[in-house]
C-alpha atoms as a PDB file:
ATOM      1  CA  UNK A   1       0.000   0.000   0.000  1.00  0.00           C
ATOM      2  CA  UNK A   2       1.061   3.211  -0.828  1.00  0.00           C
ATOM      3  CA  UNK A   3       1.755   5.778   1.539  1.00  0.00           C
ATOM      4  CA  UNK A   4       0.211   9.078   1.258  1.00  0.00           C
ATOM      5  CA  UNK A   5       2.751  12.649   1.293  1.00  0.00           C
ATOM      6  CA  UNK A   6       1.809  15.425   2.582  1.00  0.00           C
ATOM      7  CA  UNK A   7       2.825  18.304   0.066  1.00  0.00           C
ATOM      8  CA  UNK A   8       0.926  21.055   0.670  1.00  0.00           C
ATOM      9  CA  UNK A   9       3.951  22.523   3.092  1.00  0.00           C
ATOM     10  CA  UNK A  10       6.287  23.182  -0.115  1.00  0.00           C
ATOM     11  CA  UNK A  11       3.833  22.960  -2.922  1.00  0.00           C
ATOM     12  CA  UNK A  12       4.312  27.294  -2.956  1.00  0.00           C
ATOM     13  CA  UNK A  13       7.984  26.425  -4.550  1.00  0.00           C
ATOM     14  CA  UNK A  14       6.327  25.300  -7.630  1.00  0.00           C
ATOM     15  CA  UNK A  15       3.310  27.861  -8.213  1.00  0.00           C
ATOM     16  CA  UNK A  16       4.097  30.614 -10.223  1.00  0.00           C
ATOM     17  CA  UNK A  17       4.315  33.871  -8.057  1.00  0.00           C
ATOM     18  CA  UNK A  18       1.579  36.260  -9.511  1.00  0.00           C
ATOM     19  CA  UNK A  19       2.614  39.763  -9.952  1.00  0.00           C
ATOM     20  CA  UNK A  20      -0.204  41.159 -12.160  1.00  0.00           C
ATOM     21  CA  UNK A  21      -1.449  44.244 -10.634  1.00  0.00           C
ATOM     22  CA  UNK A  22       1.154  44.502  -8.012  1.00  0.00           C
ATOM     23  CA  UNK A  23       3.212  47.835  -8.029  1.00  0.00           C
ATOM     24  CA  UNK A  24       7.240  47.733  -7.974  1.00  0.00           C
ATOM     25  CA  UNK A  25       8.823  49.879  -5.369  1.00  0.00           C
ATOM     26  CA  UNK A  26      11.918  50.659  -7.186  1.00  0.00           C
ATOM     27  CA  UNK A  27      13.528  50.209 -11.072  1.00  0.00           C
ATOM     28  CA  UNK A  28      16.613  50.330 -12.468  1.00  0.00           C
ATOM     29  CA  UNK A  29      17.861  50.695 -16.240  1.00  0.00           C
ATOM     30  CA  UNK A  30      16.980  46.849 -16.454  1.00  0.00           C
ATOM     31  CA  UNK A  31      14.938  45.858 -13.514  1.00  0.00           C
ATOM     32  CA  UNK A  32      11.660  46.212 -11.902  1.00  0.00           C
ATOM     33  CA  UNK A  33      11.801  45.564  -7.967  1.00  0.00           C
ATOM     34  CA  UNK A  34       8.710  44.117  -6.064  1.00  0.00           C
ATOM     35  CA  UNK A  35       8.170  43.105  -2.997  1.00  0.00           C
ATOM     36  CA  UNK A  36       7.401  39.298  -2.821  1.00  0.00           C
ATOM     37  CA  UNK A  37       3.419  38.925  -2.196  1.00  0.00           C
ATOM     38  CA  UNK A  38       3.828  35.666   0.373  1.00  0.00           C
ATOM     39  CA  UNK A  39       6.729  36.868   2.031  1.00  0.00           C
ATOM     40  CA  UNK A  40       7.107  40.428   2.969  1.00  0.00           C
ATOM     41  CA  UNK A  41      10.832  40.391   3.593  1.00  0.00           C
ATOM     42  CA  UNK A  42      12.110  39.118   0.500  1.00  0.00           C
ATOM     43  CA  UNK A  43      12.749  41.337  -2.939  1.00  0.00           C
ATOM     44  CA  UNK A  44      11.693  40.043  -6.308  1.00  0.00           C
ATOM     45  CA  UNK A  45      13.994  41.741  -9.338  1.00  0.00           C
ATOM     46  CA  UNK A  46      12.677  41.065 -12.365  1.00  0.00           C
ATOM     47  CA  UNK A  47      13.753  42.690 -15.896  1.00  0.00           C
ATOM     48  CA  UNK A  48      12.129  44.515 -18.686  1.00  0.00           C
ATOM     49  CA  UNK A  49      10.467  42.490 -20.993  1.00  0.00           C
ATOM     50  CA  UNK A  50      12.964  42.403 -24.163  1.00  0.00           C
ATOM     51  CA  UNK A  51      15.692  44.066 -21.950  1.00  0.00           C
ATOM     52  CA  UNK A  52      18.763  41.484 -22.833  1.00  0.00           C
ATOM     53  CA  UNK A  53      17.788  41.824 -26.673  1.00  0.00           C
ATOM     54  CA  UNK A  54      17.890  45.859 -26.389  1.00  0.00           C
ATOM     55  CA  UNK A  55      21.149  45.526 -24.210  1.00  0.00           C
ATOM     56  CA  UNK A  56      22.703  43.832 -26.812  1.00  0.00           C
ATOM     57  CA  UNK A  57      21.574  45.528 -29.471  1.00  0.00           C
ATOM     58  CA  UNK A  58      22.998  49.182 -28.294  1.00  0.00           C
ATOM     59  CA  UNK A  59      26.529  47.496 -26.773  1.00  0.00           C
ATOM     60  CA  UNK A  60      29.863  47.781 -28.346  1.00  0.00           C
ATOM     61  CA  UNK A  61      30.823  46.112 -31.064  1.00  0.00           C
ATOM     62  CA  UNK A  62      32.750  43.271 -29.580  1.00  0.00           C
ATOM     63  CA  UNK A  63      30.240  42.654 -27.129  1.00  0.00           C
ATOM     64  CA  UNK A  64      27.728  41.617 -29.966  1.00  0.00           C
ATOM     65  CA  UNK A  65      29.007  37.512 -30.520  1.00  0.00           C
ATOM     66  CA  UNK A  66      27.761  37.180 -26.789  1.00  0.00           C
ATOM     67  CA  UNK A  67      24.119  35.961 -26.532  1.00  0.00           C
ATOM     68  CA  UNK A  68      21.596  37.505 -25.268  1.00  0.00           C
ATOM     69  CA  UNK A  69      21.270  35.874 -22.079  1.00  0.00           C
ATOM     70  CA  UNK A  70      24.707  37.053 -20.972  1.00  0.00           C
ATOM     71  CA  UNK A  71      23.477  40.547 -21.004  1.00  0.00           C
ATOM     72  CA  UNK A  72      20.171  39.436 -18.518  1.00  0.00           C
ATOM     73  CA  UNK A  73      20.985  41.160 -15.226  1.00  0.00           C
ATOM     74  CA  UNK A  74      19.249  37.965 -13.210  1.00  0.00           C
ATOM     75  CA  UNK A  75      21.692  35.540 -15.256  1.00  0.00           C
ATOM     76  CA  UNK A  76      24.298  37.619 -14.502  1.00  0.00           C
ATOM     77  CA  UNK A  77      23.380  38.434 -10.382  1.00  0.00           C
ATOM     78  CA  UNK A  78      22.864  34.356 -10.159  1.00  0.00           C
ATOM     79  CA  UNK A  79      26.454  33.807 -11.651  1.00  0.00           C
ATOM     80  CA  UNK A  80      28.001  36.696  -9.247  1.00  0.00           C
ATOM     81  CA  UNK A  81      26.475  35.080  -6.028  1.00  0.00           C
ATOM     82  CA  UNK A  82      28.187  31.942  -7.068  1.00  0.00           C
ATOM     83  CA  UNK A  83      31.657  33.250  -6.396  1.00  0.00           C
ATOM     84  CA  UNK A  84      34.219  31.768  -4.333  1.00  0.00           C
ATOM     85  CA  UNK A  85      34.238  34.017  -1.281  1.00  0.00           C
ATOM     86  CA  UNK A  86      30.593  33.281  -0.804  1.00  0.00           C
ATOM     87  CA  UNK A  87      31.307  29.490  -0.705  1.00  0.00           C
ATOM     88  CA  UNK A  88      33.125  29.293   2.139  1.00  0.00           C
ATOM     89  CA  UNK A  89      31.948  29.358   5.536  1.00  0.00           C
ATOM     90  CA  UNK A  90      32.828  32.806   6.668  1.00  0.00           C
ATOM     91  CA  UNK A  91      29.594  33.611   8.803  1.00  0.00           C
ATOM     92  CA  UNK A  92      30.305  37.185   8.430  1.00  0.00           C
ATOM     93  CA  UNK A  93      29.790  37.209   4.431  1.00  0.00           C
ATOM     94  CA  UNK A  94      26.225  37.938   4.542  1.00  0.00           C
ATOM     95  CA  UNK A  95      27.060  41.125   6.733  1.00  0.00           C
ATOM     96  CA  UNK A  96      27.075  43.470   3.905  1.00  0.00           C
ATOM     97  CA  UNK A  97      25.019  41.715   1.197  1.00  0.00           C
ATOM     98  CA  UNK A  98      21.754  41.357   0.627  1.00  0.00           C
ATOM     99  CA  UNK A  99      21.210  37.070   0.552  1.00  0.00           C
ATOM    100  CA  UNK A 100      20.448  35.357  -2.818  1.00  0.00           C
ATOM    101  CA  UNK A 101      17.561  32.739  -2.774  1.00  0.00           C
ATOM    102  CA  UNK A 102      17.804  31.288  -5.651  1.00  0.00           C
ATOM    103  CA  UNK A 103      15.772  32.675  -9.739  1.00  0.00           C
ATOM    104  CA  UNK A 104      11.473  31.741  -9.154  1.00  0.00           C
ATOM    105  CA  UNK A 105       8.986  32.299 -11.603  1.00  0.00           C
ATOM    106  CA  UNK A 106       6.348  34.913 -11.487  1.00  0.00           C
ATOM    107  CA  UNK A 107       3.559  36.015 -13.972  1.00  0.00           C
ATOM    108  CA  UNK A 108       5.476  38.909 -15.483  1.00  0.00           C
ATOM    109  CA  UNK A 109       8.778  37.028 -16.150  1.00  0.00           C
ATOM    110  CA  UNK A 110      11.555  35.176 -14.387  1.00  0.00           C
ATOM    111  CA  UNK A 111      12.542  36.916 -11.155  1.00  0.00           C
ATOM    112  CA  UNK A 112      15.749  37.109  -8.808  1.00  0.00           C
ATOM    113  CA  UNK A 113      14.589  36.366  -5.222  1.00  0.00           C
ATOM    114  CA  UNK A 114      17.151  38.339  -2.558  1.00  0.00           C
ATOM    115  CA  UNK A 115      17.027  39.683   0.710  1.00  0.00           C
ATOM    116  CA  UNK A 116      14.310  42.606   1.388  1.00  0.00           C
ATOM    117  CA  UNK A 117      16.886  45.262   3.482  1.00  0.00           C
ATOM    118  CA  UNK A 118      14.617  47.156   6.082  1.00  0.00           C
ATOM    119  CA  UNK A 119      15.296  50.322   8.428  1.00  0.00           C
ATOM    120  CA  UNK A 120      14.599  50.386  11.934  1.00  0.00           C
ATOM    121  CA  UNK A 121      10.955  51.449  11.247  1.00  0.00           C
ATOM    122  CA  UNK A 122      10.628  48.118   9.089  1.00  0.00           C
ATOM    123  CA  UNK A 123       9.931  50.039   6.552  1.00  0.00           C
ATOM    124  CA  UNK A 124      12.005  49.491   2.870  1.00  0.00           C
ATOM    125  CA  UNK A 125      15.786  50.732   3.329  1.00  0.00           C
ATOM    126  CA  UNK A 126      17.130  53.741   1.235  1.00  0.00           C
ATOM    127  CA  UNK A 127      19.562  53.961  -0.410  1.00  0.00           C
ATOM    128  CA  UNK A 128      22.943  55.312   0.399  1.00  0.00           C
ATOM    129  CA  UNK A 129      22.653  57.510  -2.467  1.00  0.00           C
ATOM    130  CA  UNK A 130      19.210  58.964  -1.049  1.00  0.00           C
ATOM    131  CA  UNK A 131      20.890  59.676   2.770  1.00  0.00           C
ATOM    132  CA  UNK A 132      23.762  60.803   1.368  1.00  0.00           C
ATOM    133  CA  UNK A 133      21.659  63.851  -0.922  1.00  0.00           C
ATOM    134  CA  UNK A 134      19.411  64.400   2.383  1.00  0.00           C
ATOM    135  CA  UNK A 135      21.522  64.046   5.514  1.00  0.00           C
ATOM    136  CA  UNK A 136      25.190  64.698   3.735  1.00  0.00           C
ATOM    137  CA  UNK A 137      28.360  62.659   5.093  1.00  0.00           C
ATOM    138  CA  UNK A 138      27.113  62.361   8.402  1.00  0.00           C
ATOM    139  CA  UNK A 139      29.535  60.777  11.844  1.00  0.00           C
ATOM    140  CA  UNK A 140      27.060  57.663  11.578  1.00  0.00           C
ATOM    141  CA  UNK A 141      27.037  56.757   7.703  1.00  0.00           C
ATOM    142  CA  UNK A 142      30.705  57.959   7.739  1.00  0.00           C
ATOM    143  CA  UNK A 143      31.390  54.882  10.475  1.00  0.00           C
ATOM    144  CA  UNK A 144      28.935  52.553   8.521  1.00  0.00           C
ATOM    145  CA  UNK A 145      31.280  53.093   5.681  1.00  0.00           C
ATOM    146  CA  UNK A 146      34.717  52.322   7.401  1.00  0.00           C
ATOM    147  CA  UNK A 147      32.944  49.154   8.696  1.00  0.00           C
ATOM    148  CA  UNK A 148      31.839  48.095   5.001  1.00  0.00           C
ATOM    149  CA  UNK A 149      35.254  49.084   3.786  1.00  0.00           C
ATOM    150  CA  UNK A 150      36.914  46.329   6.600  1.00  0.00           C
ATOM    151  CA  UNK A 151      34.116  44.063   5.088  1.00  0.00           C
ATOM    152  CA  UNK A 152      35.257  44.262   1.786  1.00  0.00           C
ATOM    153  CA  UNK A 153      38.751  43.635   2.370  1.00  0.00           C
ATOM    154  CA  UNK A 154      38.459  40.732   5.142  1.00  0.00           C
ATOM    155  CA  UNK A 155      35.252  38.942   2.914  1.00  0.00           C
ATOM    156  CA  UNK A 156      36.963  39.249  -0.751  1.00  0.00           C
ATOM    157  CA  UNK A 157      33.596  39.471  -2.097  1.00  0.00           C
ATOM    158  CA  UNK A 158      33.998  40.855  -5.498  1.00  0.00           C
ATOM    159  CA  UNK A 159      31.480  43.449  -6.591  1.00  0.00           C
ATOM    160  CA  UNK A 160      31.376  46.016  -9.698  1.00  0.00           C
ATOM    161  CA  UNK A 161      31.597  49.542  -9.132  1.00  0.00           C
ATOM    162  CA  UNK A 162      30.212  50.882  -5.833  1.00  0.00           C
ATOM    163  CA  UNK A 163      27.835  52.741  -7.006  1.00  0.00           C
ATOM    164  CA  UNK A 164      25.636  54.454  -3.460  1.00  0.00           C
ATOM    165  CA  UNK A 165      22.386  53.836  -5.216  1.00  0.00           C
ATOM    166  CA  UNK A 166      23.352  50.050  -5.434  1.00  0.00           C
ATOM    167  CA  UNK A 167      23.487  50.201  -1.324  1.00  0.00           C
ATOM    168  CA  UNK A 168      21.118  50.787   1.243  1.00  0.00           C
ATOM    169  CA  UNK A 169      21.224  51.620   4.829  1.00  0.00           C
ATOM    170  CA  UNK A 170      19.729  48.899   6.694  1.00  0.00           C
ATOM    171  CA  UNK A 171      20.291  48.779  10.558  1.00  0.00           C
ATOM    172  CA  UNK A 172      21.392  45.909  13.275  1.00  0.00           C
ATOM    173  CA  UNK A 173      21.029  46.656  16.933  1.00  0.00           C
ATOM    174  CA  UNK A 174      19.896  50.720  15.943  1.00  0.00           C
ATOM    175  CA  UNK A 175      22.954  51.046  14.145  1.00  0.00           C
ATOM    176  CA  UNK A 176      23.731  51.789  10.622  1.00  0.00           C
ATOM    177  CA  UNK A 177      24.522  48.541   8.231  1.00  0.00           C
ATOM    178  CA  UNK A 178      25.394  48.506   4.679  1.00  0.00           C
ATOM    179  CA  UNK A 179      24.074  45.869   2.419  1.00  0.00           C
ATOM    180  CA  UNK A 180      25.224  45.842  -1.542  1.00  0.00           C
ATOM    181  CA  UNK A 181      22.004  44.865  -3.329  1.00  0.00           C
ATOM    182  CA  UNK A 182      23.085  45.111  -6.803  1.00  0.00           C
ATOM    183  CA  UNK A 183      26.321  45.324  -8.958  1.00  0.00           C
ATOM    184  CA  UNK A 184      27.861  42.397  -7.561  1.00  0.00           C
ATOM    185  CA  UNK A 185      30.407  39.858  -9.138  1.00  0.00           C
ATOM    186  CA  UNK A 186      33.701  41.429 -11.123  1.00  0.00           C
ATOM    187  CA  UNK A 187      34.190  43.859 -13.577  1.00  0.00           C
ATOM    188  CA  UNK A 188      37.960  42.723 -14.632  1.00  0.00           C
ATOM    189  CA  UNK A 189      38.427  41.554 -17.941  1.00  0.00           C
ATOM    190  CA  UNK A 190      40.991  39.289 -17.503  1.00  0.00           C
ATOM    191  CA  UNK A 191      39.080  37.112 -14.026  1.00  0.00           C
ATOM    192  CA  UNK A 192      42.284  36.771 -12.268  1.00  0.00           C
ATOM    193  CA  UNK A 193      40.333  38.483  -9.110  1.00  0.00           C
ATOM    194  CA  UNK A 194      37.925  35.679  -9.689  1.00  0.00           C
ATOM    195  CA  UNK A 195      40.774  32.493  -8.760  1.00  0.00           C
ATOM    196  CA  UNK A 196      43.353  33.999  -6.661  1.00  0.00           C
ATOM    197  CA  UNK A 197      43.306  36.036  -3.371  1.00  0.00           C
ATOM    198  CA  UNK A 198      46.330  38.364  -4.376  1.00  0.00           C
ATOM    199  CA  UNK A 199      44.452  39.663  -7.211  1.00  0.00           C
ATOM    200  CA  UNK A 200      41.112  39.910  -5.903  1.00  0.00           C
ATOM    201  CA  UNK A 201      42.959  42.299  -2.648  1.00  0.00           C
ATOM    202  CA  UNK A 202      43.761  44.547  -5.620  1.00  0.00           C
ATOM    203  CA  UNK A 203      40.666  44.475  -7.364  1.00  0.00           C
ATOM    204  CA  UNK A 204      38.652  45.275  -3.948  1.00  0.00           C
ATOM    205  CA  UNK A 205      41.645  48.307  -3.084  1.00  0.00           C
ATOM    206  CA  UNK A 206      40.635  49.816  -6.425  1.00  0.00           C
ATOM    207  CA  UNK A 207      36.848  49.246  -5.890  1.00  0.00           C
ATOM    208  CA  UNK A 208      37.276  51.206  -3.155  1.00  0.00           C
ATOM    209  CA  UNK A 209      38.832  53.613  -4.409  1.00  0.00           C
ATOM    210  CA  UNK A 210      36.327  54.425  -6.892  1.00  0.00           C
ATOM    211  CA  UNK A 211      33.763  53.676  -3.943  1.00  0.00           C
ATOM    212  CA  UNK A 212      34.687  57.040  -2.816  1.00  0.00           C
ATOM    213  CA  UNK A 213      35.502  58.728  -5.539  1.00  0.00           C
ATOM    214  CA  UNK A 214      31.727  58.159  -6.482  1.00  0.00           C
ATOM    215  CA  UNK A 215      30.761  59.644  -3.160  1.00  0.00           C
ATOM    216  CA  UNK A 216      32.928  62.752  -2.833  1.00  0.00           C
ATOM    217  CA  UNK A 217      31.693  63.488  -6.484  1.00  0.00           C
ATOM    218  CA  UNK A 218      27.751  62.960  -5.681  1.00  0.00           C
ATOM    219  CA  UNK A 219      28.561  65.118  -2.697  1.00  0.00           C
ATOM    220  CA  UNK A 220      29.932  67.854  -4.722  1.00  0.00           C
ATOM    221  CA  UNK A 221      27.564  68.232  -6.809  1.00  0.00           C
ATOM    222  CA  UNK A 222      28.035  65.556  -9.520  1.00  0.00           C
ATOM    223  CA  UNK A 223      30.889  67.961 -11.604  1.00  0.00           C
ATOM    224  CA  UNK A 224      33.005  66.703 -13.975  1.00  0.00           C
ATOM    225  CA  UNK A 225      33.677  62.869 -14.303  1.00  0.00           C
ATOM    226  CA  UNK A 226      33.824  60.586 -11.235  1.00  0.00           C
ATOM    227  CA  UNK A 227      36.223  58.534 -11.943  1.00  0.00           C
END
């Protein structure tokens, strides 16, 4: 005789999440952001309908052999959060990045499922970009800052430019906490960052670099070029 499973505990992980009428609460140049309709604390990125095809079509040249889906930002994310330094078992990794769950389908398209980075009201995180344009470089976001910089460089998680509307001021115990939640995995050309330690403490010195650079720049009123 058979023996009857009960199912009904997962059987959400294989219903498509339904989107349709639900508004995002941020977008990018690629990517809508929603907050997940079961589970209130989780994001849902999901991209323009078409958006790899236009990528493509308006990149350089030599970019145009790739296919299409190497220019989808969720393809992309997926392969970033599947780098080395988040592997291990450092239990500090997670410290300053928004957590990956994994690519679920929903009604408007394939989505990226991450972390959902709240204030202290519980209400959706700004970003740094946003405090930084109303409160300026203030004693607490300046410390926040140091801390993610000694994050960077003990984690060797590799991320793209910093750019401060790719971070957002969450908060642990009422203070200030930085979480990346987009532009992660490496920008080098040659992925020497991406296998060895040596290279990928250069790569994070110079993504630092430009970290600030970005910030003194959007602080001064966006003149000139940032880098």
């Amino acid at each position: 005789m058979l023996e009857c499973v009960d199912l009904s505990h997962i059987s959400y992980y294989y219903k498509m999440i339904n989107l349709n009428n639900i508004e995002h609460f941020a977008q990018g140049g690629n990517r809508r952001c929603f907050v997940h309709p079961l589970k209130k604390d989780r994001c849902l990125k999901v991209s323009f309908e078409g958006q790899s095809e236009k990528v493509k079509k308006n990149a350089a040249w030599y970019k145009k052999f790739r296919s299409a889906e190497s220019f989808d930002d969720n393809l992309r994310e997926q392969s970033a959060y599947q780098q080395r330094s988040l592997k291990n078992n450092n239990p500090n990794k997670w410290k300053h990045l928004a957590r990956w769950y994994g690519m679920v389908e929903t009604s408007i398209g394939p989505a990226s499922e991450t972390e959902l980075v709240l204030d202290k009201n519980q209400n959706i995180a700004i970003t740094l970009e946003k405090y930084l344009f109303t409160f300026g470089m203030t004693d607490e976001i300046k410390k926040a800052l140091g801390d993610f910089e000694s994050w960077l460089r003990s984690s060797l998680v590799l991320t793209k430019n910093i750019i401060p509307h790719n971070i957002v001021v969450g908060y642990e115990d009422n203070l200030i906490v930085l979480k990346i939640i987009d532009g992660l995995g490496s920008s080098s050309f040659v992925p020497l960052p991406e296998i060895s330690d040596f290279f990928a403490k250069r790569y994070i010195e110079r993504r630092i670099q430009l970290m600030w650079s970005r910030i003194n720049w959007d602080l001064s009123g966006r003149k000139g070029s940032w880098k």
